[in-house]
Protein backbone atom coordinates (compact mmCIF):
# COMPACT_ATOMS: atom_id res chain seq x y z
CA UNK A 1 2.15 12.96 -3.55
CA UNK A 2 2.92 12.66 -7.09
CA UNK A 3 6.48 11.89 -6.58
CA UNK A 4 5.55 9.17 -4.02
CA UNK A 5 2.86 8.28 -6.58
CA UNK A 6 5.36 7.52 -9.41
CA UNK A 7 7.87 5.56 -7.48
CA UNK A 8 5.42 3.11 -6.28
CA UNK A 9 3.47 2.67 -10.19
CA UNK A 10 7.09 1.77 -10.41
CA UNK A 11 6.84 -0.78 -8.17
CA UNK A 12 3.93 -2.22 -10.07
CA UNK A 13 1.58 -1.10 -7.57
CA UNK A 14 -1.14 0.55 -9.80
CA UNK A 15 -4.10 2.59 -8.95
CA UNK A 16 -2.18 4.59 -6.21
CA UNK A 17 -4.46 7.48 -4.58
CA UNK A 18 -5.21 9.68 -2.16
CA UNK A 19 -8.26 9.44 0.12
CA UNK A 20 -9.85 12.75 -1.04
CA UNK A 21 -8.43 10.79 -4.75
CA UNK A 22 -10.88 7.92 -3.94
CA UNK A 23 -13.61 10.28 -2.78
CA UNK A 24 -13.82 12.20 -6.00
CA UNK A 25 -14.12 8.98 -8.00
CA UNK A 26 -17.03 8.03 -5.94
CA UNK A 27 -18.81 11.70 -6.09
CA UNK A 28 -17.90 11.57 -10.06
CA UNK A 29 -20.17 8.50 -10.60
CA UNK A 30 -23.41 9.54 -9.01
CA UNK A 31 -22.29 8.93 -5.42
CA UNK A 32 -24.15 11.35 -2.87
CA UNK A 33 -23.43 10.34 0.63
CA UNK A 34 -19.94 9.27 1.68
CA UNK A 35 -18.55 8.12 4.89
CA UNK A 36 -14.21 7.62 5.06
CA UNK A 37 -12.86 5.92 7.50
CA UNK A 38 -9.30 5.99 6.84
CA UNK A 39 -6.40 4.29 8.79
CA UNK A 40 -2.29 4.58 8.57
CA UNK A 41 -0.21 1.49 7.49
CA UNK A 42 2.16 0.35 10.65
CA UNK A 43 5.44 -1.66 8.88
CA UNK A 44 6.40 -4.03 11.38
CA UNK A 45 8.61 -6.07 9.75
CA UNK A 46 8.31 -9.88 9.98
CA UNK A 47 5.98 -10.51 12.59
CA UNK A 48 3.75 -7.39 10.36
CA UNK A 49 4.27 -9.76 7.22
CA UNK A 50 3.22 -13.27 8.82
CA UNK A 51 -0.02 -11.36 9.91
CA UNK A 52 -0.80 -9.70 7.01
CA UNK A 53 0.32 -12.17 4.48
CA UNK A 54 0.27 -15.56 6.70
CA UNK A 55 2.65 -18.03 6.98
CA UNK A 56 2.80 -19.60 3.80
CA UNK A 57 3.08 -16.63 1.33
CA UNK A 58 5.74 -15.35 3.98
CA UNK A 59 7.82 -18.23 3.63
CA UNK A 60 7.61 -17.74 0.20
CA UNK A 61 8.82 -14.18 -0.43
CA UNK A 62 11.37 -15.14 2.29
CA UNK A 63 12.51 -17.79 0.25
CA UNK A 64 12.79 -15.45 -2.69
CA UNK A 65 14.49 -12.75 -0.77
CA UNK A 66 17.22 -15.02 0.27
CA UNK A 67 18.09 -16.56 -2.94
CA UNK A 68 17.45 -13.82 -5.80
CA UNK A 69 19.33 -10.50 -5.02
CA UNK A 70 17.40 -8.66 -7.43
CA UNK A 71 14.21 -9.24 -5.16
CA UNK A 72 16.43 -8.48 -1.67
CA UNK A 73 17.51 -5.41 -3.65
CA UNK A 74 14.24 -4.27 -4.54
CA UNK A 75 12.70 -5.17 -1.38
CA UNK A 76 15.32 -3.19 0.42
CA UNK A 77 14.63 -0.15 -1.45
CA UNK A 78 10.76 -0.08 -1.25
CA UNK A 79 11.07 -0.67 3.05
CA UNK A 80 13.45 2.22 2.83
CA UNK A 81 11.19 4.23 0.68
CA UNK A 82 8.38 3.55 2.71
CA UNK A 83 10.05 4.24 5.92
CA UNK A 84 11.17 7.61 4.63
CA UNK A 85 7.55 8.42 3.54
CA UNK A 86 4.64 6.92 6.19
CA UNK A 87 2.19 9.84 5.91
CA UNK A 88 1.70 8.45 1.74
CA UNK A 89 0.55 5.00 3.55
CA UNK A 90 -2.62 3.51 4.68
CA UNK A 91 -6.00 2.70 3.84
CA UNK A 92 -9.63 3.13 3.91
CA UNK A 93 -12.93 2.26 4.00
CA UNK A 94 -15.72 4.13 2.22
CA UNK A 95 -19.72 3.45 3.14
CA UNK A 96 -21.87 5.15 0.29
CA UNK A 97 -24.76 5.66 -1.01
CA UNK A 98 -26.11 6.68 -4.52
């Protein structure tokens, strides 16, 4: 994990965790019942995007991949990255209670 960790805090995506990271931050401030539900990311490309980001914000980072290499580049890199390394990617949702 820490490996994965570090290459996407260099991707400017900060506060990366685990789910057992995210639990112990909850116990550590008082927390003392805690339900995880927890749920893989699926990558699915463009259609994925449009969903997730709608239309709009799409078109823009579309837009910005087509004309700026440096973002094509580094876009290329991160779906390879994150291809290569699903099991690091998902989310969840935590129900607690102090």
């Amino acid at each position: 994990m820490d490996v994965v960790s570090n290459v996407i805090c260099a991707y400017c995506m900060k506060n990366v965790s685990t789910y057992e990271g995210w639990e112990k931050i909850f116990y550590d401030v008082g927390i003392r019942q805690l339900n995880t539900l927890t749920y893989s990311m699926d990558f699915q490309g463009m259609r994925g995007m449009i969903r997730d980001e709608g239309i709009m914000n799409s078109i823009r980072v579309m837009y910005k991949y087509v004309t700026k290499k440096q973002v094509r580049n580094r876009m290329n890199r991160m779906n390879k990255f994150f291809a290569a390394n699903p099991e690091y990617f998902g989310y969840g949702i935590y129900l607690a209670r102090k």
